[in-house]
Protein backbone atom coordinates (compact mmCIF):
# COMPACT_ATOMS: atom_id res chain seq x y z
CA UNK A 1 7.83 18.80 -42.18
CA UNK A 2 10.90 16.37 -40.85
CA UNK A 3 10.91 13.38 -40.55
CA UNK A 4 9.34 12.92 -37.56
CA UNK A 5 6.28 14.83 -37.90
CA UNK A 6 5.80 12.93 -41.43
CA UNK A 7 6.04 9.49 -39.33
CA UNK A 8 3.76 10.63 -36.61
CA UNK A 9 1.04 11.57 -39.36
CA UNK A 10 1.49 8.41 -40.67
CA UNK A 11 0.81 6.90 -37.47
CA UNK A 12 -1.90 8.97 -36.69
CA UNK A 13 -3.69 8.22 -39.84
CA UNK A 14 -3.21 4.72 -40.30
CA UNK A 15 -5.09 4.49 -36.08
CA UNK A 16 -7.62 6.62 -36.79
CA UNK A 17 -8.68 4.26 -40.30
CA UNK A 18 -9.27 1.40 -37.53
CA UNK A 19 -12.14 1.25 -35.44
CA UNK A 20 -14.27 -0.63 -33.07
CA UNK A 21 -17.82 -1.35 -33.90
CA UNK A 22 -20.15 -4.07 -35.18
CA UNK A 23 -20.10 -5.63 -38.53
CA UNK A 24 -22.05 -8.37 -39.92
CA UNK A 25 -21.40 -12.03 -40.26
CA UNK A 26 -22.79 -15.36 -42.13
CA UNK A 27 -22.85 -17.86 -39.93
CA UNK A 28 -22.50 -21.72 -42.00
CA UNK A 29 -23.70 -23.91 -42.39
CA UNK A 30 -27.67 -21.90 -42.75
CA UNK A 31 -26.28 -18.65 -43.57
CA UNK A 32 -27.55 -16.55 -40.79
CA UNK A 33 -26.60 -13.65 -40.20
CA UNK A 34 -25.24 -12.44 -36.77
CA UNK A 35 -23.66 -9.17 -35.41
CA UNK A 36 -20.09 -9.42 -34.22
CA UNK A 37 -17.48 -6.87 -32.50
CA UNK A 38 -14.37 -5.75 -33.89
CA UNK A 39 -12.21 -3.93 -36.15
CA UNK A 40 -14.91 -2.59 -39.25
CA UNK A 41 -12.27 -1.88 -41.74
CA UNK A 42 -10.49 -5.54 -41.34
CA UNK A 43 -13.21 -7.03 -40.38
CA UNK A 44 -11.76 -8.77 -37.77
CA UNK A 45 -13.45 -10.01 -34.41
CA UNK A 46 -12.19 -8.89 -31.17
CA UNK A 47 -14.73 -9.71 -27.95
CA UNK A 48 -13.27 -7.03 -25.95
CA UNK A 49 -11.61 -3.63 -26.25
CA UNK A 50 -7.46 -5.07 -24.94
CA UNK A 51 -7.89 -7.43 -28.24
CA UNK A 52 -8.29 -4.53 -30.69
CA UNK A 53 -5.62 -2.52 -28.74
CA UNK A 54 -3.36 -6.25 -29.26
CA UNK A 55 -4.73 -5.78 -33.03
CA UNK A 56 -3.31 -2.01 -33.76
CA UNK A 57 -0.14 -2.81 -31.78
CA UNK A 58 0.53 -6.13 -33.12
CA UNK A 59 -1.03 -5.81 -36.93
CA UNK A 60 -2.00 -2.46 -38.08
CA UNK A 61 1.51 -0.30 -37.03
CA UNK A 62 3.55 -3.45 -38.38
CA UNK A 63 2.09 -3.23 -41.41
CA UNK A 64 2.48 0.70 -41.61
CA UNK A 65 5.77 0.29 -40.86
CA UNK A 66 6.74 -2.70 -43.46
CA UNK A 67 4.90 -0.25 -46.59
CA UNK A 68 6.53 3.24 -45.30
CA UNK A 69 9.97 1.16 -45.51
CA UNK A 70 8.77 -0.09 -48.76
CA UNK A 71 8.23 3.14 -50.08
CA UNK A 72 11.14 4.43 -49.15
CA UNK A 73 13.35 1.75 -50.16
CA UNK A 74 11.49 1.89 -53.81
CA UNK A 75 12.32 6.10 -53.53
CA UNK A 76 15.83 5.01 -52.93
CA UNK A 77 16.38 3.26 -56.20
């Protein structure tokens, strides 16, 4: 595998750990609880599909980016 293919699994896997559902909130200051959309791993909320898109674009392949450089800069001595 070069080192393109290794990159696009990379990419591939790090979208595919994100996705868009409900999770569960407390709401202060009585505590109740309330369902909210958005990103279930991060738990983020995101009203509407373009904001999670704005989330992987501008937060998840950043990151992914910034800890593959990481690792390879750690490889590298």
């Amino acid at each position: 595998m070069d080192k393109i293919d290794a990159l696009l699994a990379a990419v591939q896997k790090e979208l595919k750990r994100h996705n868009y559902g409900y999770f569960v909130i407390e709401v202060p200051p009585h505590g109740s609880k309330v369902q909210v959309p958005g990103c279930l791993p991060c738990q983020k909320e995101f009203r509407t599909i373009d904001h999670f898109v704005e989330h992987l674009a501008d937060e998840a392949l950043p990151a992914l980016f910034i800890n593959l450089r990481a690792k390879k800069e750690a490889a590298n001595g």
